[in-house]
C-alpha atoms as a PDB file:
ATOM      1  CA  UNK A   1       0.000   0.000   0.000  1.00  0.00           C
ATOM      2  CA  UNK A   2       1.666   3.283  -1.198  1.00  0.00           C
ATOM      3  CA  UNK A   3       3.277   5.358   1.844  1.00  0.00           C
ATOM      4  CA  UNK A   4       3.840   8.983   2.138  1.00  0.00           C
ATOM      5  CA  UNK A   5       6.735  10.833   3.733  1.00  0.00           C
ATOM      6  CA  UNK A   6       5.478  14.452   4.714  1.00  0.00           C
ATOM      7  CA  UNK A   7       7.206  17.143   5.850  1.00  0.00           C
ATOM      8  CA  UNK A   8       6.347  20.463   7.254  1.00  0.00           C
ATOM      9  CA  UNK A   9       9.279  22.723   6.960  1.00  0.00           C
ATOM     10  CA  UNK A  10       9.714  26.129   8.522  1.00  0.00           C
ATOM     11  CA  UNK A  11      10.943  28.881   6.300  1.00  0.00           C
ATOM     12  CA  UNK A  12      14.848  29.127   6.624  1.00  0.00           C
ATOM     13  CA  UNK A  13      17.328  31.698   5.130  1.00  0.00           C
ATOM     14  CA  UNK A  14      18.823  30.472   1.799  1.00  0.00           C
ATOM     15  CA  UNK A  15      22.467  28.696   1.878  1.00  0.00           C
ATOM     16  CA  UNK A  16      24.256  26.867   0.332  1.00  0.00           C
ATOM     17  CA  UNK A  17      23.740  23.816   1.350  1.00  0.00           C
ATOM     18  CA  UNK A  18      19.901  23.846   1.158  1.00  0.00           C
ATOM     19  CA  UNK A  19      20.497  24.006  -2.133  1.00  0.00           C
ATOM     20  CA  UNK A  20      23.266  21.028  -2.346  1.00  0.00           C
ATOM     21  CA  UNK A  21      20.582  19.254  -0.760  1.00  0.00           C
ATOM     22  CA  UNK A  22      17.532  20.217  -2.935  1.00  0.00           C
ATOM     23  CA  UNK A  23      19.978  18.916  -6.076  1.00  0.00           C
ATOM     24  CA  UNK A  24      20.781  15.180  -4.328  1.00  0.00           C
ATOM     25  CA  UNK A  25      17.404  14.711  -3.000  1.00  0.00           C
ATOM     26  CA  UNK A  26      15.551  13.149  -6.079  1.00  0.00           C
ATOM     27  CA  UNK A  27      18.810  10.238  -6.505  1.00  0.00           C
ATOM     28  CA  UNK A  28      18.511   8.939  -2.986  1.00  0.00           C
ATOM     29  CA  UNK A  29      14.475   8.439  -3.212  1.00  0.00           C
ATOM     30  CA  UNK A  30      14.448   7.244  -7.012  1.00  0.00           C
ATOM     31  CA  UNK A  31      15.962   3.737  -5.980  1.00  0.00           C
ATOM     32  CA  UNK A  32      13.434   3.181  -3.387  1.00  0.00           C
ATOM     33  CA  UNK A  33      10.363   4.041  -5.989  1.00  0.00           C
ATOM     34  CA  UNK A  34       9.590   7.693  -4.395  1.00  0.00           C
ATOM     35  CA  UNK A  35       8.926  10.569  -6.027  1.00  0.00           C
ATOM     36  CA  UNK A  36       7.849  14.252  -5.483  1.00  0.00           C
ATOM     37  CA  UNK A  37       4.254  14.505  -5.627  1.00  0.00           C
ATOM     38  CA  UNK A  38       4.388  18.612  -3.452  1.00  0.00           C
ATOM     39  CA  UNK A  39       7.654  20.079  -3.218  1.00  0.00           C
ATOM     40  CA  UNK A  40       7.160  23.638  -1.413  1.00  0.00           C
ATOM     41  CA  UNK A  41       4.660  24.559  -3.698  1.00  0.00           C
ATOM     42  CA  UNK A  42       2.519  27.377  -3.020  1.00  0.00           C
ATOM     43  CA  UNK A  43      -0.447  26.117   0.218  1.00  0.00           C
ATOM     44  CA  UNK A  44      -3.209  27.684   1.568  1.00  0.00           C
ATOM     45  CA  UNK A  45      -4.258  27.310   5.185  1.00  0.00           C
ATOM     46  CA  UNK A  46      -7.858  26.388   5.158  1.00  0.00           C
ATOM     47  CA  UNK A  47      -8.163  26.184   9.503  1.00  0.00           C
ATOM     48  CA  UNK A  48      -5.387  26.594  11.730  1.00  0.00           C
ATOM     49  CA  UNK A  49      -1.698  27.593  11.190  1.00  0.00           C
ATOM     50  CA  UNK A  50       0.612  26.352   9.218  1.00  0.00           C
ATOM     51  CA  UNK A  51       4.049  28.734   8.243  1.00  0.00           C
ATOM     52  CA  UNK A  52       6.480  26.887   5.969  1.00  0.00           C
ATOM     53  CA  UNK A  53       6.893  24.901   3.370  1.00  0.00           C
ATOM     54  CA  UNK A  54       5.060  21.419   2.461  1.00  0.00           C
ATOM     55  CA  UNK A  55       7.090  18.629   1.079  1.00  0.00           C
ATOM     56  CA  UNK A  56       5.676  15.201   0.492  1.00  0.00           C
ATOM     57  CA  UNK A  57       7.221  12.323  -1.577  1.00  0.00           C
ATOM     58  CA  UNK A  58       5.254   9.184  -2.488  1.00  0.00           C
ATOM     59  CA  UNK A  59       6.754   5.971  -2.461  1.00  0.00           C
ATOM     60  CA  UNK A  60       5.057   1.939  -3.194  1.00  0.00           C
ATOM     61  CA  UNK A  61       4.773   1.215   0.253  1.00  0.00           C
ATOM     62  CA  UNK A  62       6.228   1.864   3.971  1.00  0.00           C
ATOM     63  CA  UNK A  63       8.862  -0.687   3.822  1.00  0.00           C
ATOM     64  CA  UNK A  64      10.210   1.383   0.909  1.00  0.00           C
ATOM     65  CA  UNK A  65      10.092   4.505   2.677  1.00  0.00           C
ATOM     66  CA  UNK A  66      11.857   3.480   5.433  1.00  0.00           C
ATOM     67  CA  UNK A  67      14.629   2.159   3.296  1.00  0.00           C
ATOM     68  CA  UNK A  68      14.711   5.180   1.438  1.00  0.00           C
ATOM     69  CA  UNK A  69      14.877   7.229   4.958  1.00  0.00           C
ATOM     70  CA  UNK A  70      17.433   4.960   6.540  1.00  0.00           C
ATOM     71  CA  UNK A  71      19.930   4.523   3.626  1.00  0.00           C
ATOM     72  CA  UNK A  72      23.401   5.773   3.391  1.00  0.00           C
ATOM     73  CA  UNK A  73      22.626   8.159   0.632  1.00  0.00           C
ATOM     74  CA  UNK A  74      19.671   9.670   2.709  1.00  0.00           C
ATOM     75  CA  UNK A  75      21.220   9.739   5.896  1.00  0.00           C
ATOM     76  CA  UNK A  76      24.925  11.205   4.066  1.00  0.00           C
ATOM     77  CA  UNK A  77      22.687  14.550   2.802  1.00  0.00           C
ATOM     78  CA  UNK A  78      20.055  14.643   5.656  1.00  0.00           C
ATOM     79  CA  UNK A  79      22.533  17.021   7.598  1.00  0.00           C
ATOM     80  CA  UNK A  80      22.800  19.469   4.699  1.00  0.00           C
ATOM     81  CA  UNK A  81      18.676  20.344   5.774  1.00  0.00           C
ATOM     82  CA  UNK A  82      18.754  19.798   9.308  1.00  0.00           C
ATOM     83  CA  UNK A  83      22.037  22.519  10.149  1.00  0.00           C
ATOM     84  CA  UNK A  84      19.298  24.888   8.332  1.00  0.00           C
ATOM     85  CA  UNK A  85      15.721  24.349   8.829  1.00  0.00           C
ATOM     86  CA  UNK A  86      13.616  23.372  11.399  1.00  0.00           C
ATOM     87  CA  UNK A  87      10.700  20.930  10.675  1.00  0.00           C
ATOM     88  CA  UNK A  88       8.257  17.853  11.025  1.00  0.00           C
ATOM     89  CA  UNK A  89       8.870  14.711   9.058  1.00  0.00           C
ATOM     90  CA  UNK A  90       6.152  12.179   9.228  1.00  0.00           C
ATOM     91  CA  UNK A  91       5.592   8.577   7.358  1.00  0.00           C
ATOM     92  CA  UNK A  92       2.327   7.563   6.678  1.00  0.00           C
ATOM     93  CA  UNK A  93       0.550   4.485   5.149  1.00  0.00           C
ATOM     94  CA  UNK A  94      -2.551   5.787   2.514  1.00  0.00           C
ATOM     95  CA  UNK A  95      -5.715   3.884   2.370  1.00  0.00           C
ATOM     96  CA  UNK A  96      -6.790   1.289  -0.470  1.00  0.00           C
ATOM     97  CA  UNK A  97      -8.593   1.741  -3.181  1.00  0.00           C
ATOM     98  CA  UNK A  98     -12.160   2.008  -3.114  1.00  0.00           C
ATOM     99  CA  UNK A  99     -11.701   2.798   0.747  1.00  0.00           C
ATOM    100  CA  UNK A 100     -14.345   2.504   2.899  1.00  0.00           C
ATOM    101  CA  UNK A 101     -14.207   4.843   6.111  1.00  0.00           C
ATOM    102  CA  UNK A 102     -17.317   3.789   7.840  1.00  0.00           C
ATOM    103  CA  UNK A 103     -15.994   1.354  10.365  1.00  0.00           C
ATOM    104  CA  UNK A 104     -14.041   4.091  11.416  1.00  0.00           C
ATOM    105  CA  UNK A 105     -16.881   6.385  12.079  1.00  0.00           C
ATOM    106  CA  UNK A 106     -18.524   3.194  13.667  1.00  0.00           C
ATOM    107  CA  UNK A 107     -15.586   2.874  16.191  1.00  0.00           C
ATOM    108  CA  UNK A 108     -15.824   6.444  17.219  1.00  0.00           C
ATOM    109  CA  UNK A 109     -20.047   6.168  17.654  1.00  0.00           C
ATOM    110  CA  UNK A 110     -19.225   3.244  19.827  1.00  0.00           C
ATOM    111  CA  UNK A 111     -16.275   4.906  22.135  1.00  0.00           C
ATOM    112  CA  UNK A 112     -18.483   8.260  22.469  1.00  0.00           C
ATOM    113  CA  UNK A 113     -21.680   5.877  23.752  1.00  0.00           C
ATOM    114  CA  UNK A 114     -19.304   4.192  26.467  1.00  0.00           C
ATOM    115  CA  UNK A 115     -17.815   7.638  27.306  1.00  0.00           C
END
């Protein structure tokens, strides 16, 4: 099931190596079947806050993701981001196709009538 990693960036000054690491990025995910599907494109906040940038790459599944995250390519340029910007990284599974979520909504009715 395809797997997402997301993250929430907070606006950082340019430098060099932000943009070292921008140009290696798309070699250390392309192995591991991810691929940009937002990279700090333009958002707008529709409740709440959220300053930054959005970046989230799309891979086949979570075991892929992982790999991508822990490999030695990754974890070589990872640095080159983290000296400079502040941020959230998630991973995330997606739902199927055709996904149903009423047994979800069921599970909440239920914990609500015990509360």
């Amino acid at each position: 099931m395809t797997a997402y990693v997301i993250a929430h960036l907070q606006d950082a000054a340019p430098h060099p190596e932000i943009a070292e690491y921008i140009e290696r990025l798309p070699s250390t995910f392309a192995p591991h079947g991810g691929r940009y599907l937002v990279h700090a494109t333009a958002h707008e906040v529709l409740e709440g806050g959220w300053p930054g940038a959005v970046v989230m790459i799309g891979f086949p599944g979570a075991a892929e993701a992982r790999a991508w995250w822990d490999s030695p390519a990754y974890r070589e340029i990872a640095p080159l981001r983290s000296r400079h910007i502040e941020g959230d990284i998630i991973l995330v599974g997606g739902v199927p196709e055709g996904y149903d979520p009423a047994p979800a909504a069921r599970a909440v009715r239920e914990a609500a009538a015990r509360a």
